[in-house]
Protein backbone atom coordinates (compact mmCIF):
# COMPACT_ATOMS: atom_id res chain seq x y z
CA UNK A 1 18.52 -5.88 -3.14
CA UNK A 2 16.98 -6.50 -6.61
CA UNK A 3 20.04 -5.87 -9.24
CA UNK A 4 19.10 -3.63 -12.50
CA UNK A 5 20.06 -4.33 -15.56
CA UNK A 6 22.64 -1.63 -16.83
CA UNK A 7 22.78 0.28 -14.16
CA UNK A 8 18.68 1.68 -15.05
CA UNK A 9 16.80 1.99 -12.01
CA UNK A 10 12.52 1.47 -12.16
CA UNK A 11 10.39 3.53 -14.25
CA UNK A 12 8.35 4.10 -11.83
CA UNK A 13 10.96 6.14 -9.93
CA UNK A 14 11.45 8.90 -12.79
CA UNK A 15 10.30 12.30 -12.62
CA UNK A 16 6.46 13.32 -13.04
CA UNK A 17 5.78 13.45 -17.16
CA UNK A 18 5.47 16.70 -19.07
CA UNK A 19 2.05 16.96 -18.33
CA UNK A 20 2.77 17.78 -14.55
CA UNK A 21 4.51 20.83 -12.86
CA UNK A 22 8.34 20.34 -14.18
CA UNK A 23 10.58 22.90 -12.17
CA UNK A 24 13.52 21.14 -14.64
CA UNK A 25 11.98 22.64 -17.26
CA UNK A 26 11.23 26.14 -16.11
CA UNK A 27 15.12 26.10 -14.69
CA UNK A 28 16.13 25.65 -18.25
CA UNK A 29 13.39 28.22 -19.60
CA UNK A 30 14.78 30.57 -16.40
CA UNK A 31 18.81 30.11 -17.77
CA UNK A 32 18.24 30.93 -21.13
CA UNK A 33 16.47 33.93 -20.71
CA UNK A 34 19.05 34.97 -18.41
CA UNK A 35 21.79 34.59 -20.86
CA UNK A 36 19.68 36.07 -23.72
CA UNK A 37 19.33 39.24 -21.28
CA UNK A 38 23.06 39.04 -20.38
CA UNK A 39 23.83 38.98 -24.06
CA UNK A 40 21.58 41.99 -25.52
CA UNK A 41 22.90 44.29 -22.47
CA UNK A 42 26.43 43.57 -22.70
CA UNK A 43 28.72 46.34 -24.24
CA UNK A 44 31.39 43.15 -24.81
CA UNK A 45 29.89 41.22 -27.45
CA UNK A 46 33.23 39.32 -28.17
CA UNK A 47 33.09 37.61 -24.85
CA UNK A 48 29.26 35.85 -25.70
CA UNK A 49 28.66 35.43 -29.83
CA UNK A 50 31.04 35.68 -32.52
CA UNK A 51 31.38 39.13 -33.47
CA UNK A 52 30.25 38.08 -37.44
CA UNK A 53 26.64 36.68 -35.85
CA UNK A 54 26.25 40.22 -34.25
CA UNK A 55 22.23 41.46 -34.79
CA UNK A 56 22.27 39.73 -37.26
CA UNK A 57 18.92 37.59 -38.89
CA UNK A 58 20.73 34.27 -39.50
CA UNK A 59 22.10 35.03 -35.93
CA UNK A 60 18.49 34.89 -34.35
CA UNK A 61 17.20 31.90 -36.66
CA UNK A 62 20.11 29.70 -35.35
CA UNK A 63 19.41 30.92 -31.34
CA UNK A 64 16.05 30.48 -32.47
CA UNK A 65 16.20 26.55 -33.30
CA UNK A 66 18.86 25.67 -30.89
CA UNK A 67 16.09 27.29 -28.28
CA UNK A 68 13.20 24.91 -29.81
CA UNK A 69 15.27 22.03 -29.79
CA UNK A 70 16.78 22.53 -26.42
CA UNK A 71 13.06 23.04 -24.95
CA UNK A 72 11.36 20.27 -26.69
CA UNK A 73 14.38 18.27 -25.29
CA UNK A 74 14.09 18.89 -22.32
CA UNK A 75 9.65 18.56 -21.82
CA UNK A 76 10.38 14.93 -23.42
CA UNK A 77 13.25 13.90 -21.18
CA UNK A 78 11.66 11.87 -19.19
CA UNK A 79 10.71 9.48 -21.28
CA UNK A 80 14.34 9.07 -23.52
CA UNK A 81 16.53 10.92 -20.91
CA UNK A 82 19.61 10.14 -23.08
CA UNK A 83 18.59 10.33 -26.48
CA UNK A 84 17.20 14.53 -25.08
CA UNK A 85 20.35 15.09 -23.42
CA UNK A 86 22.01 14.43 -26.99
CA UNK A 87 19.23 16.48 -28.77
CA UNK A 88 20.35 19.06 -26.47
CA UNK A 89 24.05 18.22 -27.04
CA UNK A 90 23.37 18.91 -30.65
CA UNK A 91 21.52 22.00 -30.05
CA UNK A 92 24.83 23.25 -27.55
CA UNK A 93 27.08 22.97 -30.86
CA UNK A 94 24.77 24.49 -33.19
CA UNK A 95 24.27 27.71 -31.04
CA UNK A 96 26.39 30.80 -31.38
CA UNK A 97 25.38 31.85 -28.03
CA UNK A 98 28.25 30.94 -25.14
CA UNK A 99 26.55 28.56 -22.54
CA UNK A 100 23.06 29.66 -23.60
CA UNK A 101 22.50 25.76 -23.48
CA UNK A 102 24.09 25.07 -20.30
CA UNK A 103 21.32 25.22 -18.33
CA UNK A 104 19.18 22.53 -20.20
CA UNK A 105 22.11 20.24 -20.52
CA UNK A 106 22.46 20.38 -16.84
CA UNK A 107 19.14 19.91 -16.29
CA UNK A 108 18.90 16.79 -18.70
CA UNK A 109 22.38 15.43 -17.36
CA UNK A 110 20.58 15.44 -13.97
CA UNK A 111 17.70 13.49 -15.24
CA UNK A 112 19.97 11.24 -16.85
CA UNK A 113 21.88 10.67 -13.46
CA UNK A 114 19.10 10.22 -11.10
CA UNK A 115 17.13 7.90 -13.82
CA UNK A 116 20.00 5.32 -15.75
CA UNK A 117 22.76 5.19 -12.98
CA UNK A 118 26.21 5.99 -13.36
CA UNK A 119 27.46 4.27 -16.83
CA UNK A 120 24.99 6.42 -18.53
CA UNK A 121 25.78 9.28 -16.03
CA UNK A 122 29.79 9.08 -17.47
CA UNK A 123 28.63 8.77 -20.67
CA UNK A 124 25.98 11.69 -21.04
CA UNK A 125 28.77 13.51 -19.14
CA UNK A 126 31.44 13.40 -21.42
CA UNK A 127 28.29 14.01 -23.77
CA UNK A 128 28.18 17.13 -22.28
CA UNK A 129 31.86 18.60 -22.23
CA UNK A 130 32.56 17.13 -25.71
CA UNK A 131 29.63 19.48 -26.96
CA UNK A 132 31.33 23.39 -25.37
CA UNK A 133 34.57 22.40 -26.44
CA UNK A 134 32.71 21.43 -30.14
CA UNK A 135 31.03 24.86 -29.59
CA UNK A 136 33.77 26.82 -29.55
CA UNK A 137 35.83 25.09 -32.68
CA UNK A 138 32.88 25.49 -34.58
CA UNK A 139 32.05 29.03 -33.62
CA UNK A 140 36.24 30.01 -33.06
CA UNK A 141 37.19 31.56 -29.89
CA UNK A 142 35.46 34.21 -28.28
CA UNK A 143 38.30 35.20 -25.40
CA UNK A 144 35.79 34.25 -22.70
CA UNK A 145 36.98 31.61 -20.30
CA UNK A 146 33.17 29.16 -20.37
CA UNK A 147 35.10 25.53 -19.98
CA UNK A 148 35.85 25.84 -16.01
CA UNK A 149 32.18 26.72 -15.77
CA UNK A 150 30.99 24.26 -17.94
CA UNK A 151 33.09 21.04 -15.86
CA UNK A 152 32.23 22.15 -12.41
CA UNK A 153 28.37 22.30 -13.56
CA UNK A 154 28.32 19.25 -15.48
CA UNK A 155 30.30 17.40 -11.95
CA UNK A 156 27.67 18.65 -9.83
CA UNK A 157 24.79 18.40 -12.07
CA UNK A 158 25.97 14.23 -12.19
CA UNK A 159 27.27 13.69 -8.62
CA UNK A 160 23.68 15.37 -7.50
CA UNK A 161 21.72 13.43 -9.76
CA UNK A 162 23.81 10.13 -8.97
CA UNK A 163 23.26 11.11 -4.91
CA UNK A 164 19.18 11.28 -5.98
CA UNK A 165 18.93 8.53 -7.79
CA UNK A 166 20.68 6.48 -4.48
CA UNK A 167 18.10 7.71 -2.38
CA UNK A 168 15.06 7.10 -4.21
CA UNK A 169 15.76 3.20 -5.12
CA UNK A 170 16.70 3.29 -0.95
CA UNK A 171 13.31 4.67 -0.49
CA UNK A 172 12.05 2.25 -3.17
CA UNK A 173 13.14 -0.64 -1.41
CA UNK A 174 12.35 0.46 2.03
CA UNK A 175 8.84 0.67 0.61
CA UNK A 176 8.67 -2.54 -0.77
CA UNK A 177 10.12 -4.27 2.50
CA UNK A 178 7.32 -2.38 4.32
CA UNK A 179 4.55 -3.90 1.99
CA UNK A 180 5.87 -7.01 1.81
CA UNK A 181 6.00 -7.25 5.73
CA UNK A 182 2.57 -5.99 5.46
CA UNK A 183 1.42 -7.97 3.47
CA UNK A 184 2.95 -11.63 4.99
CA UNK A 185 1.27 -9.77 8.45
CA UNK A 186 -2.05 -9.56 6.67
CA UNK A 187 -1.50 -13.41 5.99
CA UNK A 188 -0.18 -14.94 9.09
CA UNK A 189 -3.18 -12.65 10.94
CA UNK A 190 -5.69 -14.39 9.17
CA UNK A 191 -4.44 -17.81 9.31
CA UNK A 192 -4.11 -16.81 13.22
CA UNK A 193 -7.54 -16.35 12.93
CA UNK A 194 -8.71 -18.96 10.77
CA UNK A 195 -6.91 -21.09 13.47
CA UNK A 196 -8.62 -19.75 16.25
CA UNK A 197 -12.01 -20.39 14.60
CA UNK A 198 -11.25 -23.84 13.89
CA UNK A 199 -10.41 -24.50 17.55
CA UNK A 200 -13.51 -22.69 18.84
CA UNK A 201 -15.95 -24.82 16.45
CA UNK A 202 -13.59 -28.17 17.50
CA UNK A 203 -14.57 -27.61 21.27
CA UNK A 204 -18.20 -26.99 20.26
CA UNK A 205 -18.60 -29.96 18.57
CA UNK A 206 -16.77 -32.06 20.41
CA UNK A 207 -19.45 -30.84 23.73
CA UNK A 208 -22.42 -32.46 21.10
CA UNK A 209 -20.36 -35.44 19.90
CA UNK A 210 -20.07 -36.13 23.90
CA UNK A 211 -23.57 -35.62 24.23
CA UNK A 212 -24.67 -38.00 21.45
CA UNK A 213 -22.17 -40.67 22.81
CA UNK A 214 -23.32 -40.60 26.30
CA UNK A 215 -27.05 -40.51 24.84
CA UNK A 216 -26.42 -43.74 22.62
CA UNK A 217 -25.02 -45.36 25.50
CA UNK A 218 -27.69 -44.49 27.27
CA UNK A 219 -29.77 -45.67 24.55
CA UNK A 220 -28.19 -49.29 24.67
CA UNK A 221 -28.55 -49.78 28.29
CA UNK A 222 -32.76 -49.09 28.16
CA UNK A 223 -33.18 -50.80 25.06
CA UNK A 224 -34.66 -54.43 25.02
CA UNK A 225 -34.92 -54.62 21.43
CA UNK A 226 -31.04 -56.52 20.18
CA UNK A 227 -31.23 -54.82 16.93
CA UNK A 228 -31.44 -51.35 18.22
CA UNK A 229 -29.11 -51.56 21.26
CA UNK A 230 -26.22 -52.18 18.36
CA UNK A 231 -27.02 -49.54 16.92
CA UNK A 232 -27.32 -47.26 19.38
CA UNK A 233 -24.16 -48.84 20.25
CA UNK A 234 -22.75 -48.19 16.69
CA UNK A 235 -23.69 -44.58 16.98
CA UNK A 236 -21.73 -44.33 19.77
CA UNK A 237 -18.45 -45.96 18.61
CA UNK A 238 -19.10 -43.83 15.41
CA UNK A 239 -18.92 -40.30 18.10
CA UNK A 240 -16.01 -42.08 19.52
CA UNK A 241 -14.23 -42.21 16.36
CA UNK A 242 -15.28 -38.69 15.46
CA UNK A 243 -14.07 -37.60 18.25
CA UNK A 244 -10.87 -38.77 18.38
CA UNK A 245 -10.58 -37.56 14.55
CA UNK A 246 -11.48 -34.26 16.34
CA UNK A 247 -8.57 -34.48 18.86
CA UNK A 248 -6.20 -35.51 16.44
CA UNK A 249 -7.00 -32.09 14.35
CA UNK A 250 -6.94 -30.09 17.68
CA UNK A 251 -3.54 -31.28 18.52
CA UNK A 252 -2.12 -30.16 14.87
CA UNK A 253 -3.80 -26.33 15.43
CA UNK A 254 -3.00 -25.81 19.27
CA UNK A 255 0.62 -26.94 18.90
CA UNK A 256 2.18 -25.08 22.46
CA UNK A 257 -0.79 -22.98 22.54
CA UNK A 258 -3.07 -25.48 24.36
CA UNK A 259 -3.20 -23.97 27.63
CA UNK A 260 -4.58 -21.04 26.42
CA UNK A 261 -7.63 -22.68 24.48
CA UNK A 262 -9.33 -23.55 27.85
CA UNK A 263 -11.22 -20.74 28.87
CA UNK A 264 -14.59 -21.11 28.37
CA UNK A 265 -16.22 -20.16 25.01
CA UNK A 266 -18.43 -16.56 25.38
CA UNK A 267 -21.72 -15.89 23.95
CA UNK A 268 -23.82 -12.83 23.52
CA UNK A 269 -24.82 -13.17 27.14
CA UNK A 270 -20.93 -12.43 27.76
CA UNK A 271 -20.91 -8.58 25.24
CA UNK A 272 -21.95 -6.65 28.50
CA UNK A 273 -18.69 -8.14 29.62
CA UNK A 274 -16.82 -7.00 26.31
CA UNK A 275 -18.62 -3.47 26.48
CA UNK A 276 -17.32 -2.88 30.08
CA UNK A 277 -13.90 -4.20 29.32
CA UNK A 278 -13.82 -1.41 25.78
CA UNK A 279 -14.96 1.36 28.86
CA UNK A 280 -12.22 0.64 30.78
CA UNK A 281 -10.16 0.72 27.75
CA UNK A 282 -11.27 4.39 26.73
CA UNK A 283 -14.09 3.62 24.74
CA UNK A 284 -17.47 4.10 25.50
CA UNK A 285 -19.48 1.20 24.04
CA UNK A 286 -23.74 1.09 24.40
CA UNK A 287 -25.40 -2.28 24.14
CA UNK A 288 -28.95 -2.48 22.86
CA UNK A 289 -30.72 -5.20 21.80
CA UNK A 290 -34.35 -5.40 20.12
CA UNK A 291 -37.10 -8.30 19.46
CA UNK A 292 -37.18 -11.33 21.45
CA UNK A 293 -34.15 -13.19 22.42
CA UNK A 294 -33.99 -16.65 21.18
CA UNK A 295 -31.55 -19.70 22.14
CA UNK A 296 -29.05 -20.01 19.68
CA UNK A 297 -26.50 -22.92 19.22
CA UNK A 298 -23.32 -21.64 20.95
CA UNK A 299 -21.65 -22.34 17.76
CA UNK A 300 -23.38 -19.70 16.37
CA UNK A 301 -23.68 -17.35 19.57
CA UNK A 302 -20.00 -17.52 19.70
CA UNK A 303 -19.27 -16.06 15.90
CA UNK A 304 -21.81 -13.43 16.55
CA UNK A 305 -19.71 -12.74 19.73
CA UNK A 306 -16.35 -12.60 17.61
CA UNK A 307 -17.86 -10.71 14.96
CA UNK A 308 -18.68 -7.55 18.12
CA UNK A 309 -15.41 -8.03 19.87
CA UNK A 310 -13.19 -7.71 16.82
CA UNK A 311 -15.16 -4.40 15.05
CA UNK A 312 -14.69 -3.03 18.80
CA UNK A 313 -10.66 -3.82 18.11
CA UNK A 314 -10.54 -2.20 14.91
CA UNK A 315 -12.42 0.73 16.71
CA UNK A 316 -10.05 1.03 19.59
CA UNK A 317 -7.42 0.51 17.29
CA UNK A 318 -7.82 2.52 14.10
CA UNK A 319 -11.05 4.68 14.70
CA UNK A 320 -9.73 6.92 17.05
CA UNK A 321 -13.26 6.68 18.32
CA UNK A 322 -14.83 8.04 21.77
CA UNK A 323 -18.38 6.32 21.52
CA UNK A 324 -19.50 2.95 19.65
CA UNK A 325 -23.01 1.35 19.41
CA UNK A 326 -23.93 -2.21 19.43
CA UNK A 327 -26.84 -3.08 18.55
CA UNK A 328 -28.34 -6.73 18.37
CA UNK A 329 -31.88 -7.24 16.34
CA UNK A 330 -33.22 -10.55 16.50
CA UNK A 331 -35.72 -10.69 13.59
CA UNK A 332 -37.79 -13.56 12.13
CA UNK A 333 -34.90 -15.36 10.35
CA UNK A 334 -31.84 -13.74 10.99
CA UNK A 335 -29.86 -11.99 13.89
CA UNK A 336 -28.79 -8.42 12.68
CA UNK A 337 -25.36 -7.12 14.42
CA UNK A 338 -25.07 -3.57 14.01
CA UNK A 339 -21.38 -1.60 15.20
CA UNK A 340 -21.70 2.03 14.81
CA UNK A 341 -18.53 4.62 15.67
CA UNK A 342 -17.78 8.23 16.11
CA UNK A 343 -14.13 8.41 14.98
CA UNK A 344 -12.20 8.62 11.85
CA UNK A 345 -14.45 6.76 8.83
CA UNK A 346 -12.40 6.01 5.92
CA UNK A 347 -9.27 6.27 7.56
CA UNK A 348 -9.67 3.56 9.65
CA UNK A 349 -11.18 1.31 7.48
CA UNK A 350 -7.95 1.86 5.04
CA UNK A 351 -6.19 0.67 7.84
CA UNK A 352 -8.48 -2.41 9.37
CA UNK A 353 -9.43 -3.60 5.58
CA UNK A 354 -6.85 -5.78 5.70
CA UNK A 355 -6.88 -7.46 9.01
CA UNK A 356 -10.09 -6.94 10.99
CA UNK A 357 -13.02 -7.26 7.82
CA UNK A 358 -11.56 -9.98 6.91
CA UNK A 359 -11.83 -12.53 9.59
CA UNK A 360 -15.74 -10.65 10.44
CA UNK A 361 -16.53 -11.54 7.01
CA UNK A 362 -15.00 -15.33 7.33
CA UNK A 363 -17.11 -15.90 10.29
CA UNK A 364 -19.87 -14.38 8.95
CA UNK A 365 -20.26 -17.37 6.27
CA UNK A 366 -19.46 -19.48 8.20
CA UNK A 367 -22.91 -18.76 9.42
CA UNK A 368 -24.18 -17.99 6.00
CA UNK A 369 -24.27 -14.18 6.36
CA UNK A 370 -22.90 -11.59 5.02
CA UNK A 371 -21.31 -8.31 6.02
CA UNK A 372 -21.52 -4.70 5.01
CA UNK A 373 -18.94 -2.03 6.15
CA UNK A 374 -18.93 1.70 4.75
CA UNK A 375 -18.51 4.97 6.84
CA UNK A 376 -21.82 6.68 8.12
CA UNK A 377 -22.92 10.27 6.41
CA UNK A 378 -22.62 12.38 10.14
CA UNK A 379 -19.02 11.09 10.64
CA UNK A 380 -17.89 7.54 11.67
CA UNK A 381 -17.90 4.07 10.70
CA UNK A 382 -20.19 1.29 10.23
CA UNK A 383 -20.31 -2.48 10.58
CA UNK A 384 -23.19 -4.93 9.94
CA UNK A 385 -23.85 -8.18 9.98
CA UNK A 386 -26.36 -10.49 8.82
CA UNK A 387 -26.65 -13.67 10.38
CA UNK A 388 -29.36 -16.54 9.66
CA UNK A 389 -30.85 -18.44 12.17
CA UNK A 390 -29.26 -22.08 11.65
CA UNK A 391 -32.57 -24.46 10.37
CA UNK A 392 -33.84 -26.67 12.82
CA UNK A 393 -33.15 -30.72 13.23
């Protein structure tokens, strides 16, 4: 756990500013007004002002300003908790009025506890008592019996506020473990995937290096010409050694994951496959496909095919979808992948931003292409892809 400096927690877990709802402030608002109304109705004077302020001007001017202060105190205290809680301190000493203040010097004392942690807490407390027993030497005794009132308050005004402030920097940290794991998940999903895209492009290439080699030897055999069987030879030795620079990579990315790397690679022929799997899984996918299907290296075929099967993951996953559309267009220059859903827009593209887009969009330029994702107007989500055809040799 990240240590703070005397004993302050974050800014960033203090209480809303002045300019939002601040129930501290109408609870100090609230107390005075009670004791104002418990003061003007009482028959027993002695026991709440000094007899000498009684309806008196000088009387109301001094409730008057310790009021102002108190208030002002108390809409700022969230930005200099202790310097209002000894505004308001100042305020309790100056008014003639028994514990007309204590309810804004609880408040603040709270604010204090929950924001500064407990060496400020013990301080501001003391803060606190100090001020009623100031009160009453400046003001003399008014036969009322205000202290017990005054300790108990100020002791549960701190131990709540300490109690608070606890639970928030728990909840602070909790929150910042969750990210964090979030965040390394984020980055070992996409190297996962970056992984897995490197091994799928490794066993494409390596079926055309094998094809050039056995063509070159091939080559050599037929030729008559010396020159040209070395170097159709030489163009064979060269696959060789790209090859073997090719299994060398392999074995750093499969590590004890090799077995699982054998199945053969799927193309677009295979997303009837892939849209009967997401039916059994809940989802009910439609293919469609318009213009004229063209070969397509399987390099290319197989991103395409990545690019379907992971939108339909997010779907499953985050949409809460019932029906998804696929749609392949295969225009002049480009292929067009189009995944359409039904479920919750927005939502679950918060979610799948991280994860999901990411990798479509890496295999998308790969290819050169780009993707666009943004949630339909009648409800839903969108994904599209543009992908160019690759030129030819």
């Amino acid at each position: 756990m990240q240590q703070i400096g005397a004993g302050r927690l974050p800014g960033r877990l203090r209480y809303p500013g002045p300019a939002q709802a601040d129930p501290g402030l109408a609870l100090g608002l609230l107390w005075i007004v009670a004791v104002l109304v418990v003061d003007n109705s009482s028959h027993a004077h002695v026991a709440v002002i000094p007899a000498a302020l009684h309806n008196t001007a000088a009387r109301w001017l001094v409730v008057a300003c310790a009021i102002a202060v108190a208030v002002a105190a108390l809409a700022l205290r969230h930005r200099q908790p202790l310097v209002a809680l000894f505004a308001i301190v100042a305020a309790v000493v100056a008014a003639p009025v028994v514990l007309l203040l204590l309810g804004p010097a609880l408040v603040a004392l709270y604010t204090v506890a929950i924001t500064l942690g407990p060496r400020d807490t013990a301080i501001a407390a003391v803060g606190v008592v100090a001020a009623f027993v100031l009160q009453r030497v400046a003001w003399g005794p008014t036969g009322d019996n205000s202290l017990p009132t005054v300790l108990i308050g100020t002791v549960a005004s701190a131990g709540l506020g300490l109690y608070a402030g606890v639970r928030r920097e728990s909840a602070r940290e909790r929150t910042a473990f969750e990210q964090r794991n979030e965040a390394l998940e984020a980055e070992r999903t996409v190297a996962e995937e970056r992984v897995r895209i490197a091994r799928e492009l490794h066993d494409v290439v390596a079926h055309t290096l094998s094809l050039i080699i056995v063509q070159s030897e091939v080559m050599r055999t037929n030729l008559a010409d010396e020159e040209r069987r070395a170097s159709a030879g030489a163009i064979a030795e060269l696959g060789r050694d790209a090859m073997a620079e090719l299994h060398r990579t392999l074995e750093l990315l499969r590590g004890g994951d090799e077995l699982t790397e054998r199945a053969p690679r799927p193309a677009l022929s295979d997303l009837q496959q892939l849209a009967d799997q997401s039916r059994g899984g809940g989802l009910d996918v439609e293919l469609g496909i318009e213009g004229v299907v063209r070969p397509l290296p399987a390099s290319f075929e197989l991103c395409a095919y990545r690019i379907v099967q992971e939108a339909l993951t997010n779907v499953r996953r985050h949409a809460n979808a019932a029906h998804a559309t696929v749609r392949l267009r295969f225009g002049a220059d480009a292929l067009e992948v189009s995944i359409e859903d039904d479920g919750a827009g927005a939502t679950a593209a918060a979610k799948s931003a991280g994860y999901g887009l990411r990798g479509i969009r890496e295999r998308a330029a790969m290819l050169g292409g780009a993707v666009s994702a943004s949630p339909r107007e009648e409800g839903g989500y969108r994904v599209s892809a543009v992908l160019p055809y690759p030129e030819p040799l």
